[in-house]
N, C-alpha and C. Protein backbone atom coordinates (compact mmCIF):
# COMPACT_ATOMS: atom_id res chain seq x y z
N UNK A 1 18.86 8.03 15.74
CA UNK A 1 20.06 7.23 15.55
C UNK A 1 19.85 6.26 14.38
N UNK A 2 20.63 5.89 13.47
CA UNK A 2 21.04 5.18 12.50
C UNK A 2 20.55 3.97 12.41
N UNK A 3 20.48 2.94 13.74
CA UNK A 3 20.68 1.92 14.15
C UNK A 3 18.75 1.84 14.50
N UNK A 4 18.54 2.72 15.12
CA UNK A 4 16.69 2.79 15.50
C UNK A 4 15.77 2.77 14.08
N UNK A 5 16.45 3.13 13.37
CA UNK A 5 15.92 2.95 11.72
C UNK A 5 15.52 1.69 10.80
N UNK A 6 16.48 0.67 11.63
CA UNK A 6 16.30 -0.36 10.61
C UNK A 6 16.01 -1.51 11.40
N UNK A 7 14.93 -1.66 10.98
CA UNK A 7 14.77 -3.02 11.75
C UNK A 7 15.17 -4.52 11.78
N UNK A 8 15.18 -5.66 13.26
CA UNK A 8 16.14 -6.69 12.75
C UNK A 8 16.07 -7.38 11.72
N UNK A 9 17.30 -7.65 11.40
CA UNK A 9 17.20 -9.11 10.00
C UNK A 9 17.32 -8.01 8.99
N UNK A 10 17.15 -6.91 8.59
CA UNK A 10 17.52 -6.13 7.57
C UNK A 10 18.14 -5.34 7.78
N UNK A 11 18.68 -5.41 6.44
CA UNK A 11 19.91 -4.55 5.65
C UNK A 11 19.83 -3.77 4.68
N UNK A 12 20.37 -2.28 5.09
CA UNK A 12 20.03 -1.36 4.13
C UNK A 12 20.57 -1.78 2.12
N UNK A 13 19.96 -1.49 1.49
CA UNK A 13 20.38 -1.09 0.35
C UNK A 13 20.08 0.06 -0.75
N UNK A 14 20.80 0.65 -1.55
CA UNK A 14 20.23 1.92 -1.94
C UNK A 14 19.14 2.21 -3.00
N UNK A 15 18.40 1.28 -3.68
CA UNK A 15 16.95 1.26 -4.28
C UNK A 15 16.75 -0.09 -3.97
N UNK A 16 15.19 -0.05 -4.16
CA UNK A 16 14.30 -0.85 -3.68
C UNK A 16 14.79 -1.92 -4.95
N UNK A 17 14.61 -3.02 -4.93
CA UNK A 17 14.23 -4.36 -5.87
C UNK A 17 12.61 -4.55 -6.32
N UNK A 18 12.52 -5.19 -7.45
CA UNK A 18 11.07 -5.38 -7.97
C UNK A 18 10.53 -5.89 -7.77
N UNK A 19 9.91 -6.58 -7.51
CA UNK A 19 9.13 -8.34 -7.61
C UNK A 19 7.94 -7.40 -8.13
N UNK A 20 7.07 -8.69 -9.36
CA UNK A 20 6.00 -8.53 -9.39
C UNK A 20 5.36 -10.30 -9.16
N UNK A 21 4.13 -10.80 -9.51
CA UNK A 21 3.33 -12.15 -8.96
C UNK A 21 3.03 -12.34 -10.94
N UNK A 22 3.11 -11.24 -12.49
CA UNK A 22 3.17 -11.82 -13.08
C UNK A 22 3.98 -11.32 -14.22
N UNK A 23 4.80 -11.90 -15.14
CA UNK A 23 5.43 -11.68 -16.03
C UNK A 23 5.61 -10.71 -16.59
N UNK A 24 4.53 -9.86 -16.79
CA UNK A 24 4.45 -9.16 -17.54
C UNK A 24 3.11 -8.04 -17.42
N UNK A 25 3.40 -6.68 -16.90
CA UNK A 25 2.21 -5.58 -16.57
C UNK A 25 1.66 -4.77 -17.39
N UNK A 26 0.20 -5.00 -17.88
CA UNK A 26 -0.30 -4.29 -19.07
C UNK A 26 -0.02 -2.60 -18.55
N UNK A 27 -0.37 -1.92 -19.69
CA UNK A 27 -0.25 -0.66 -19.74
C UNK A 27 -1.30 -0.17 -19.09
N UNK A 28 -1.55 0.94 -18.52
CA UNK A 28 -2.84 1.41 -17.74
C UNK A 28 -3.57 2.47 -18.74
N UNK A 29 -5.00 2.53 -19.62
CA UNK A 29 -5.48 3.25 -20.08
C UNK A 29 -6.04 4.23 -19.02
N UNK A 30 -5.26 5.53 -18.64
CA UNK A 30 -6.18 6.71 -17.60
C UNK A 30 -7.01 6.76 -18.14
N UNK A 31 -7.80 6.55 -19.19
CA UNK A 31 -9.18 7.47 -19.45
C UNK A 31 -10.48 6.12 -19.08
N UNK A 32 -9.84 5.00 -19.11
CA UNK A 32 -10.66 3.94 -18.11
C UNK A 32 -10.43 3.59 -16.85
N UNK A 33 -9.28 3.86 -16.22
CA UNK A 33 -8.92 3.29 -15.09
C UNK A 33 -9.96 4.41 -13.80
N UNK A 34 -10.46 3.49 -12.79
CA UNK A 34 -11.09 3.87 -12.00
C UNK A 34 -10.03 3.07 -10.46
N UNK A 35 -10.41 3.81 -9.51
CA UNK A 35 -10.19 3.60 -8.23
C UNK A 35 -11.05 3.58 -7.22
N UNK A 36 -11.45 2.84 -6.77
CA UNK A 36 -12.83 2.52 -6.47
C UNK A 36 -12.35 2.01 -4.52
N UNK A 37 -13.52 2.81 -3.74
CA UNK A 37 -13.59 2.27 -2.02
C UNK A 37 -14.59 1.80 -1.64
N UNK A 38 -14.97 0.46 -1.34
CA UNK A 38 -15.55 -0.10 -1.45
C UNK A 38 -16.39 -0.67 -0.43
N UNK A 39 -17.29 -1.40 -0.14
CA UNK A 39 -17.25 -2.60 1.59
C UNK A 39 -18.17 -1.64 2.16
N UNK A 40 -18.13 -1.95 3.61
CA UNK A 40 -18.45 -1.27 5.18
C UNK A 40 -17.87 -0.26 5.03
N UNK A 41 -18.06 1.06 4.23
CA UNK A 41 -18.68 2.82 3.88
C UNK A 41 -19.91 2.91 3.91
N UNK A 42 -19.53 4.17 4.46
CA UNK A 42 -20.96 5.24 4.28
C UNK A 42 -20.61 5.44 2.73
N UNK A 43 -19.76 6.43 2.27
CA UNK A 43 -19.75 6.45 1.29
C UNK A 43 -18.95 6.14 0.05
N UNK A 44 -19.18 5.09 -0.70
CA UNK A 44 -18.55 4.43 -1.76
C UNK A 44 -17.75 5.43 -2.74
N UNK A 45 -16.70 4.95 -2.92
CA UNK A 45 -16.69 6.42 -4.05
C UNK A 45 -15.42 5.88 -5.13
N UNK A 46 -15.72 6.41 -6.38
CA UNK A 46 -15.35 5.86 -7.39
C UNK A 46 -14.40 6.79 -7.96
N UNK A 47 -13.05 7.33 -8.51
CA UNK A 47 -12.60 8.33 -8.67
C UNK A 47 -11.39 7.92 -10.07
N UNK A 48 -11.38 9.01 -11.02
CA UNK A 48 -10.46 9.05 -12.15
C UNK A 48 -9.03 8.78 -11.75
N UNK A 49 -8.26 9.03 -12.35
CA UNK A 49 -6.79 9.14 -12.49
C UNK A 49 -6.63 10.84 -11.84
N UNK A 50 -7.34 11.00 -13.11
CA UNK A 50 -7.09 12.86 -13.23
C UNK A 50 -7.70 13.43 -11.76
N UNK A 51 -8.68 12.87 -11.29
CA UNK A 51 -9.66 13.76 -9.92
C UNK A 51 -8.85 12.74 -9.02
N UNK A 52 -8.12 11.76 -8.58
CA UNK A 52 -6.76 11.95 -7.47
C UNK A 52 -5.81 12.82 -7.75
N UNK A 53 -5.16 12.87 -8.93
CA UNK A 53 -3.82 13.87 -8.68
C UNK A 53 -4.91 15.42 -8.85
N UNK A 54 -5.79 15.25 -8.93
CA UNK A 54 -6.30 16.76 -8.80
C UNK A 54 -6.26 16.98 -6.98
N UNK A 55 -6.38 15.95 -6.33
CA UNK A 55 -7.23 16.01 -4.83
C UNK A 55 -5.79 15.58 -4.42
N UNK A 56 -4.50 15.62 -5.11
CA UNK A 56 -3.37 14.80 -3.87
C UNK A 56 -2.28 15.96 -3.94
N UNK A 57 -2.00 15.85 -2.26
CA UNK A 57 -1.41 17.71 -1.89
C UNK A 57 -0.12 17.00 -1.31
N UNK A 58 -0.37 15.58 -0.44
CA UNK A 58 0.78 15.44 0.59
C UNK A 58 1.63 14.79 0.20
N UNK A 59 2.60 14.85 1.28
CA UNK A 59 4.29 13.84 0.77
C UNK A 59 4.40 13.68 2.16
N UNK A 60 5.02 12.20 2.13
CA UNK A 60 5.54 11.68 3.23
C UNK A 60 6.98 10.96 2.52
N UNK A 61 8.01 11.05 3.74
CA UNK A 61 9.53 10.39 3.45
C UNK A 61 9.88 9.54 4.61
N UNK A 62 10.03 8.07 4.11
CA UNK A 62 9.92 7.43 5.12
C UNK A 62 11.08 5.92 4.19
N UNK A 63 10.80 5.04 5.49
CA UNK A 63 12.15 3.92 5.13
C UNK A 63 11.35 2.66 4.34
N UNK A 64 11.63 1.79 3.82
CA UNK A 64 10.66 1.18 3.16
C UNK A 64 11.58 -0.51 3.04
N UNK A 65 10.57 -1.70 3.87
CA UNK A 65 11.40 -2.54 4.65
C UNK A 65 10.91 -3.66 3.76
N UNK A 66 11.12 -4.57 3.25
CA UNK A 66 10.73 -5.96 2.19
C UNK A 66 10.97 -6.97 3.31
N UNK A 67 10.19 -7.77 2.93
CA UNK A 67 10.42 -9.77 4.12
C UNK A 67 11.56 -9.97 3.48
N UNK A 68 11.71 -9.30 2.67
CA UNK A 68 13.16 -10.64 1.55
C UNK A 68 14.73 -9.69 2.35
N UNK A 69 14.56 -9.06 3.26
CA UNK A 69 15.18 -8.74 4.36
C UNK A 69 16.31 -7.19 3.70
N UNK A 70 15.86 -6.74 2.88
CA UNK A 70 16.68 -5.42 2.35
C UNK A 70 15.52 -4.25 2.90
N UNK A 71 15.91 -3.15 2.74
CA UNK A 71 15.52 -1.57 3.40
C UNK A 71 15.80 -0.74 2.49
N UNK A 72 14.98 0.21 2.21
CA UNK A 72 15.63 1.64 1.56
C UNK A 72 15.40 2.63 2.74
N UNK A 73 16.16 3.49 2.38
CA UNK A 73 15.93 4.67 3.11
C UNK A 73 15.22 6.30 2.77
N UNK A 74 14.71 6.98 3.35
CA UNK A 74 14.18 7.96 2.49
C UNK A 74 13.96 7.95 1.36
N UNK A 75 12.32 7.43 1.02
CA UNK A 75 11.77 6.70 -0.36
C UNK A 75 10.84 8.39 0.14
N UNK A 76 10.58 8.86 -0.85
CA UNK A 76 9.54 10.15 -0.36
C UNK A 76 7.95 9.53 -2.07
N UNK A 77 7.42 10.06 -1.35
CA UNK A 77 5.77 9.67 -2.03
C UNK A 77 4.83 11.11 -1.73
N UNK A 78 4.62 11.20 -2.73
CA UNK A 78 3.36 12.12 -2.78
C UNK A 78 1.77 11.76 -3.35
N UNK A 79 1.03 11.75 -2.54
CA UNK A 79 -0.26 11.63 -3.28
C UNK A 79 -0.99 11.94 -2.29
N UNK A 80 -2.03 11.02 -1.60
CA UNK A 80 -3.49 11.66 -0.14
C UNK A 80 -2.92 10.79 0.93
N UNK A 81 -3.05 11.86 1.82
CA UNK A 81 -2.90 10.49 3.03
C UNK A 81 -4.12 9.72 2.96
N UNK A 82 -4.05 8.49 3.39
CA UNK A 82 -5.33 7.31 3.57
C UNK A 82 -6.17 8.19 4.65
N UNK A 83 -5.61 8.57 5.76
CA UNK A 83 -6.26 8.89 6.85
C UNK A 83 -7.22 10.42 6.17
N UNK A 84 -6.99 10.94 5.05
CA UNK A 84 -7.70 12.11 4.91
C UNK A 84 -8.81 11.29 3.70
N UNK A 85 -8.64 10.32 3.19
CA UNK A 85 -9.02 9.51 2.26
C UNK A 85 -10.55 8.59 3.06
N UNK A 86 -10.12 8.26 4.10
CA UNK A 86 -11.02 7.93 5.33
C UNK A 86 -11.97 8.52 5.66
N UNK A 87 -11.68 10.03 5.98
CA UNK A 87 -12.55 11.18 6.12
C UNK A 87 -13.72 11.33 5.29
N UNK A 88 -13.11 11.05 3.60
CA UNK A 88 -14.38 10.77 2.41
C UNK A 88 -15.03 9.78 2.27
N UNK A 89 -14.84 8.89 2.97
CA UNK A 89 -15.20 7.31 2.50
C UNK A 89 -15.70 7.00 3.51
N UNK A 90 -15.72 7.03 4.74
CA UNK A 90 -16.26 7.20 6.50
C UNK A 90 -16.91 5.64 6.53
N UNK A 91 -15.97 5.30 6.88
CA UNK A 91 -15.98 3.26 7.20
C UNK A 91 -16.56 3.38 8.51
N UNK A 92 -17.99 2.25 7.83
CA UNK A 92 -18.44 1.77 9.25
C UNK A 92 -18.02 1.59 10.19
N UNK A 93 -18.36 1.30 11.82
CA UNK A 93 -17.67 1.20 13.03
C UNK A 93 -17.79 -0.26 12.68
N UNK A 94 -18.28 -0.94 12.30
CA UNK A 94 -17.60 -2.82 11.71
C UNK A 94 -16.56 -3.17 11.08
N UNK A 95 -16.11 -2.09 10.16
CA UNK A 95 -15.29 -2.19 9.06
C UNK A 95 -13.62 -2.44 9.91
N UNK A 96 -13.35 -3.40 10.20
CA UNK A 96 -12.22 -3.90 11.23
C UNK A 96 -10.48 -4.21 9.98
N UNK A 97 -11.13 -4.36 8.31
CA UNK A 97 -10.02 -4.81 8.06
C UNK A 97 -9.94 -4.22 6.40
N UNK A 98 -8.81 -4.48 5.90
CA UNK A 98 -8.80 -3.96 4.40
C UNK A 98 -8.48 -4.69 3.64
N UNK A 99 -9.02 -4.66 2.50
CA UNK A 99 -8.81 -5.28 1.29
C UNK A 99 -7.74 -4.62 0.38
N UNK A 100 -6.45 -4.53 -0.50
CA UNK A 100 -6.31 -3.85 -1.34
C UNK A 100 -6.14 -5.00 -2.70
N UNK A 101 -6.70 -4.51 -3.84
CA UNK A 101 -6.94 -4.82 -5.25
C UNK A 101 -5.94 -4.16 -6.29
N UNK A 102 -5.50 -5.26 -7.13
CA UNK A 102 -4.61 -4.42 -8.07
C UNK A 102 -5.05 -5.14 -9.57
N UNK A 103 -4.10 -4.29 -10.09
CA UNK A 103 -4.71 -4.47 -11.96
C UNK A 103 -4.16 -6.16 -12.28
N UNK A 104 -3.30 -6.35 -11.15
CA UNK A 104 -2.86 -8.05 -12.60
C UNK A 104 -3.48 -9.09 -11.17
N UNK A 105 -4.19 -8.72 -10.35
CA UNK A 105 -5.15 -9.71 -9.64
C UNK A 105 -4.00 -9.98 -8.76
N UNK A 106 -3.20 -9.04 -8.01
CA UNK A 106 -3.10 -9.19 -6.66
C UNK A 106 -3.74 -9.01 -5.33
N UNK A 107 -3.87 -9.02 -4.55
CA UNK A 107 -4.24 -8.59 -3.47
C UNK A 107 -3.92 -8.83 -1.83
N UNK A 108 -3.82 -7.82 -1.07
CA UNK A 108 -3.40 -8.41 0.15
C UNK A 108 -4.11 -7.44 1.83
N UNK A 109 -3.85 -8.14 2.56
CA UNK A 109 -5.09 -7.44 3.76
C UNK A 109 -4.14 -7.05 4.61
N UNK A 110 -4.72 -6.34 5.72
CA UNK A 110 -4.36 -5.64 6.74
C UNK A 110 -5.24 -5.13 7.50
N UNK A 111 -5.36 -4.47 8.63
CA UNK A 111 -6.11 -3.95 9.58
C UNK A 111 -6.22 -2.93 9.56
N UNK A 112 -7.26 -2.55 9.57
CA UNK A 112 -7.90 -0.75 9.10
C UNK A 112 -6.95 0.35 9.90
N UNK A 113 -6.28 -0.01 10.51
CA UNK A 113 -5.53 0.85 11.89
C UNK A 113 -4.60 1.57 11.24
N UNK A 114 -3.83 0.63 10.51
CA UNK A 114 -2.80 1.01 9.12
C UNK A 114 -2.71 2.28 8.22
N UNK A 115 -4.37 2.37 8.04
CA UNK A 115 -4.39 3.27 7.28
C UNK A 115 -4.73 4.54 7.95
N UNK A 116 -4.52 4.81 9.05
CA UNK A 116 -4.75 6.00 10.37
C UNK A 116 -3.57 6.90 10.62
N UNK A 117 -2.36 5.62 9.66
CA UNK A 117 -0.97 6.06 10.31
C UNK A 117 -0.61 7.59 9.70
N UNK A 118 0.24 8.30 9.82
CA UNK A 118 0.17 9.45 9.74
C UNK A 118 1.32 9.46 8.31
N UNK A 119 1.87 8.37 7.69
CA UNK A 119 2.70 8.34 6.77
C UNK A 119 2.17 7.35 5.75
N UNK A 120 1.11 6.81 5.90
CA UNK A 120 0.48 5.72 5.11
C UNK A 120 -0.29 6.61 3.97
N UNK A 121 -0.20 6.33 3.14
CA UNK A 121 -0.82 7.03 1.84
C UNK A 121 -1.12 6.34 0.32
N UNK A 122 -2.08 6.62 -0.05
CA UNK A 122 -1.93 6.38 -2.22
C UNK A 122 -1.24 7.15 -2.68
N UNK A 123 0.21 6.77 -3.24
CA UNK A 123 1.17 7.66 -3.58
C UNK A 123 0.87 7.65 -5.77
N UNK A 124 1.12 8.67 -5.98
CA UNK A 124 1.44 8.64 -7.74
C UNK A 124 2.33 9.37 -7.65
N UNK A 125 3.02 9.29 -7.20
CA UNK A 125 4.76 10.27 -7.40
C UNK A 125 5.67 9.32 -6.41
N UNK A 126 6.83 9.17 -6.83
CA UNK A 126 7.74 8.67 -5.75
C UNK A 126 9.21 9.45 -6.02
N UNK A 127 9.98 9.50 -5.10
CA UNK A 127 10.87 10.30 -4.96
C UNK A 127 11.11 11.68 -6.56
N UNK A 128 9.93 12.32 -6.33
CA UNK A 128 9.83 13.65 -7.09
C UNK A 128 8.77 13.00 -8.71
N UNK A 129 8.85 11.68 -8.38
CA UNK A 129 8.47 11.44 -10.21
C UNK A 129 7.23 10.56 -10.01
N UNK A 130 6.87 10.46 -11.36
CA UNK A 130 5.46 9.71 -11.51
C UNK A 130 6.26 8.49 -11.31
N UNK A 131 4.87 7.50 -10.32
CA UNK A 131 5.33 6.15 -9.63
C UNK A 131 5.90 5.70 -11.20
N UNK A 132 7.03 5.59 -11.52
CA UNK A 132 7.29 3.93 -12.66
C UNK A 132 6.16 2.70 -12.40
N UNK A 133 5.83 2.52 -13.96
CA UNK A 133 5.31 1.12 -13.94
C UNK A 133 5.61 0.07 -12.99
N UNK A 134 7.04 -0.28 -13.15
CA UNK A 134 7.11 -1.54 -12.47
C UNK A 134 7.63 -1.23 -10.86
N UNK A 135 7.15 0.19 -10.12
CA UNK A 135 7.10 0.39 -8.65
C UNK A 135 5.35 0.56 -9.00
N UNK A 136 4.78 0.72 -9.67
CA UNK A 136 2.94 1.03 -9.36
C UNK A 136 2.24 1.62 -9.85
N UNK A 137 2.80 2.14 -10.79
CA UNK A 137 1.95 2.96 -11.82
C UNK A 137 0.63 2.37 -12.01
N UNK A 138 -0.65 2.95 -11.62
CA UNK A 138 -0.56 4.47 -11.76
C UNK A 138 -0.51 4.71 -10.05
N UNK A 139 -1.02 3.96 -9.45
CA UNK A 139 -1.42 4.66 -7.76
C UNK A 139 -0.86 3.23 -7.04
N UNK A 140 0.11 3.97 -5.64
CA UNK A 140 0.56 2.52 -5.45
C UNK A 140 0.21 2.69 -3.74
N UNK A 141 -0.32 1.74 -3.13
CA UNK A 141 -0.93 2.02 -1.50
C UNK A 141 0.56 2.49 -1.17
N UNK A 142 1.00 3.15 -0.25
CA UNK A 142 1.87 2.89 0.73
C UNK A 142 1.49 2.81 2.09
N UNK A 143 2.41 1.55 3.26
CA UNK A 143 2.23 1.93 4.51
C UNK A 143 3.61 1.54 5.04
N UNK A 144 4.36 2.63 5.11
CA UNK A 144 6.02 2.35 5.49
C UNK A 144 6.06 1.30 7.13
N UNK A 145 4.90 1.82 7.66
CA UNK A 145 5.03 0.50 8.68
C UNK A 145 4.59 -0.61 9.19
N UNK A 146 4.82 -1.26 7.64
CA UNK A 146 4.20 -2.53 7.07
C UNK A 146 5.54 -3.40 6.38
N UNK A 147 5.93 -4.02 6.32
CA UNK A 147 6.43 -4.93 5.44
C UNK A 147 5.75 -4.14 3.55
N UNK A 148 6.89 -4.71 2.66
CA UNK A 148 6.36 -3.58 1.41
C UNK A 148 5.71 -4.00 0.12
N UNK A 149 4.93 -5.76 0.88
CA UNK A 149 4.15 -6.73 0.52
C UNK A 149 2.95 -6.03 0.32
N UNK A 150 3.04 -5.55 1.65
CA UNK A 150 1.41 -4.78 2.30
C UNK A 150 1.11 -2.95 1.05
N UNK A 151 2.26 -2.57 0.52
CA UNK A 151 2.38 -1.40 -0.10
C UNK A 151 1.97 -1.70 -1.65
N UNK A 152 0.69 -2.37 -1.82
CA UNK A 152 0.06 -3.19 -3.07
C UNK A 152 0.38 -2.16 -3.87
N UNK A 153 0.90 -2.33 -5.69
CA UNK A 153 1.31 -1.42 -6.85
C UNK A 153 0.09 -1.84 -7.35
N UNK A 154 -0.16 -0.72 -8.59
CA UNK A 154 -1.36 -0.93 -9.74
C UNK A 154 -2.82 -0.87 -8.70
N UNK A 155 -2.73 0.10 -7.90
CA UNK A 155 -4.24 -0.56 -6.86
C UNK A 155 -5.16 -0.10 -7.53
N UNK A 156 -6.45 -0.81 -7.52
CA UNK A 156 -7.60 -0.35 -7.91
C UNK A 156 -8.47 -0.30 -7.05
N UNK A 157 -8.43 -0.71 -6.35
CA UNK A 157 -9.53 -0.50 -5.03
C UNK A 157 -9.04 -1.24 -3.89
N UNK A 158 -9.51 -0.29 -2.89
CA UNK A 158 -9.69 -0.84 -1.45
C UNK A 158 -11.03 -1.17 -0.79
N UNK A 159 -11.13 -2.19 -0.47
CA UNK A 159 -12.27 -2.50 -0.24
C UNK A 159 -12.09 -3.08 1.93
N UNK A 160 -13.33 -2.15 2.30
CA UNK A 160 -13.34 -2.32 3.69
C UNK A 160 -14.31 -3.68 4.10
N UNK A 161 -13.93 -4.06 5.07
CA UNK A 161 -14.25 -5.77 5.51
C UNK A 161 -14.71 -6.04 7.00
N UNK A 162 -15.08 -6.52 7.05
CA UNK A 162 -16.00 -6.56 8.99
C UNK A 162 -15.22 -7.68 9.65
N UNK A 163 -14.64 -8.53 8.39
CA UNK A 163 -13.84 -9.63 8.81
C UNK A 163 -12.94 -10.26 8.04
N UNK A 164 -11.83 -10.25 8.68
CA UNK A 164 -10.49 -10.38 7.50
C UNK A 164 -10.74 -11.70 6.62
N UNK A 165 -10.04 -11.39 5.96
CA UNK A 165 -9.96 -12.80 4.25
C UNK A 165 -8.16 -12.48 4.21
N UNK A 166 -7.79 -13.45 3.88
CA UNK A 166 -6.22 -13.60 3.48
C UNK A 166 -6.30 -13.08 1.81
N UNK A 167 -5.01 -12.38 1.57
CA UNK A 167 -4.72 -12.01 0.40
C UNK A 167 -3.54 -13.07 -0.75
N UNK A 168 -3.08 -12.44 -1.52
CA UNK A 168 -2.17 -13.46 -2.04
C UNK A 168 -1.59 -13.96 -1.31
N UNK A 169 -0.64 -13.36 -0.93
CA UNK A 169 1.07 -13.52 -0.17
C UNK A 169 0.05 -14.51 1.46
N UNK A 170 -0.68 -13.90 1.75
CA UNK A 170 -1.24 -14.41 3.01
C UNK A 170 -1.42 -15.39 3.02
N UNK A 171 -2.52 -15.81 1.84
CA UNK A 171 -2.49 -17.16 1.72
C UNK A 171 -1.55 -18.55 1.26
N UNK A 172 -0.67 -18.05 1.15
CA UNK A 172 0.65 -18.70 0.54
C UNK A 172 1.62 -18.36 2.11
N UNK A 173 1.24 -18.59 3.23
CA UNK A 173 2.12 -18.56 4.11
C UNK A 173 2.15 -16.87 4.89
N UNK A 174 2.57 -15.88 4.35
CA UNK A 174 3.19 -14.48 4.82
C UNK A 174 2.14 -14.84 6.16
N UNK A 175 2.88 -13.48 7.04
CA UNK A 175 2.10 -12.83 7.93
C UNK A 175 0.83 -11.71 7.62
N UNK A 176 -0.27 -12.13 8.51
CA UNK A 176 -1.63 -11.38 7.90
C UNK A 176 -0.84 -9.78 8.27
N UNK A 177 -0.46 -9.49 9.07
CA UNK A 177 0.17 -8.08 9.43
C UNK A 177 1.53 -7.40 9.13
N UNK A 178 2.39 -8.73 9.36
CA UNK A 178 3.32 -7.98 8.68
C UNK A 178 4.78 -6.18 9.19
N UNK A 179 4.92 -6.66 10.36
CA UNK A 179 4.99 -5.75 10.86
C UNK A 179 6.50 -5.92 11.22
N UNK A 180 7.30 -5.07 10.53
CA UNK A 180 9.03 -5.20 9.96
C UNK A 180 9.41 -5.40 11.52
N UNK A 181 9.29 -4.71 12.38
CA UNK A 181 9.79 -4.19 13.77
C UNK A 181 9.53 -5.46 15.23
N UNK A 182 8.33 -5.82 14.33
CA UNK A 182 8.23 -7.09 15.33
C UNK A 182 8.47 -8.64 14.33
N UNK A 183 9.24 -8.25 13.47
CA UNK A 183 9.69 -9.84 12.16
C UNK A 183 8.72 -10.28 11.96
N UNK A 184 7.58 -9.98 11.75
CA UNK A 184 6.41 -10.52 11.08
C UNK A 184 6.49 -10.97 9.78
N UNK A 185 7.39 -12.38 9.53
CA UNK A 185 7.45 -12.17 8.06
C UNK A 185 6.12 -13.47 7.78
N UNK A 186 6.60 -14.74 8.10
CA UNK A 186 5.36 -15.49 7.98
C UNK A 186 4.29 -15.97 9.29
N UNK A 187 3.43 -16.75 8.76
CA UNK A 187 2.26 -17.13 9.77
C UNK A 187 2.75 -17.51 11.01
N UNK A 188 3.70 -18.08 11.13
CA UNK A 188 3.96 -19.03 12.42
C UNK A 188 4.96 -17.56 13.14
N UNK A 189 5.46 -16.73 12.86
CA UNK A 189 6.15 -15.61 13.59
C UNK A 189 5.14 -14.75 14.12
């Protein structure tokens, strides 16, 4: 049903809005850019531009919810699921929380659980096309059932944690979780 889709306090609209944290997003050189997993792994692993879209098969289509209280609907993403991404990287049984890192020094956390979900993924394609710059170019986290704070653009690494640290938005008030369905928008909710 229509209505089971969107969660309270938001309202659909038909593309997403931008925000970025700075003015202005350098260009990404692929032949330097690395993506890097980091923390509480077994194994660390460091990977090109070119060896993800060589290794990314899946697509997920899902609704995509902002604190600033708007929704899209069927946003589709292709790149790895996290959860098969997990499989390579095999996070300690400590590793309780996540880090994600981006190119203009954002960052924001969440709970490793997130990335288990069966629609959560590093997308480089969004609805059929290479992510746009100013949605994430080159690799942008997604976790549709997150607030789309938590869906860090420009990522460069995820780094696994035994014990959470607040990220930008976190520390400036947001909710550490973030969770559209239960109004998780800031600390005190």
């Amino acid at each position: 049903m229509e209505k089971d889709r969107l969660p309270k306090g938001q309202k659909w609209i038909s593309k997403p809005v931008v925000y970025d944290i700075v003015k202005d997003i350098k260009d990404v050189d692929l032949s330097t850019y690395r993506l890097k997993f980091f923390g509480a792994v077994e194994n660390p692993i460091e990977m090109t531009y070119e060896h993800f879209v060589s290794m990314a098969k899946d697509r997920t289509v899902a609704d995509f919810h902002c604190v600033t209280t708007w929704s899209v609907k069927d946003i589709s993403w292709e790149g790895i699921k996290t959860k098969e991404l997990l499989k390579m990287i095999k996070p300690k049984k400590e590793a309780k929380f996540v880090m994600a890192h981006c190119l203009e020094g954002y960052t924001t956390n969440f709970p490793i659980d997130y990335l288990y979900d069966e629609a959560s993924m590093l997308a480089y394609k969004m609805n059929g096309e290479i992510i746009p710059k100013r949605h994430g170019f080159p690799i942008r986290l997604v976790i549709p059932s997150l607030y789309a704070w938590k869906s860090a653009k420009y990522l460069t690494a995820l780094e696994f944690m035994t014990h959470d640290k607040k990220g930008f938005w976190e520390l400036r008030g947001y909710h550490d979780v973030g969770d559209p369905w239960k109004e998780e928008r800031f600390d005190e909710d």
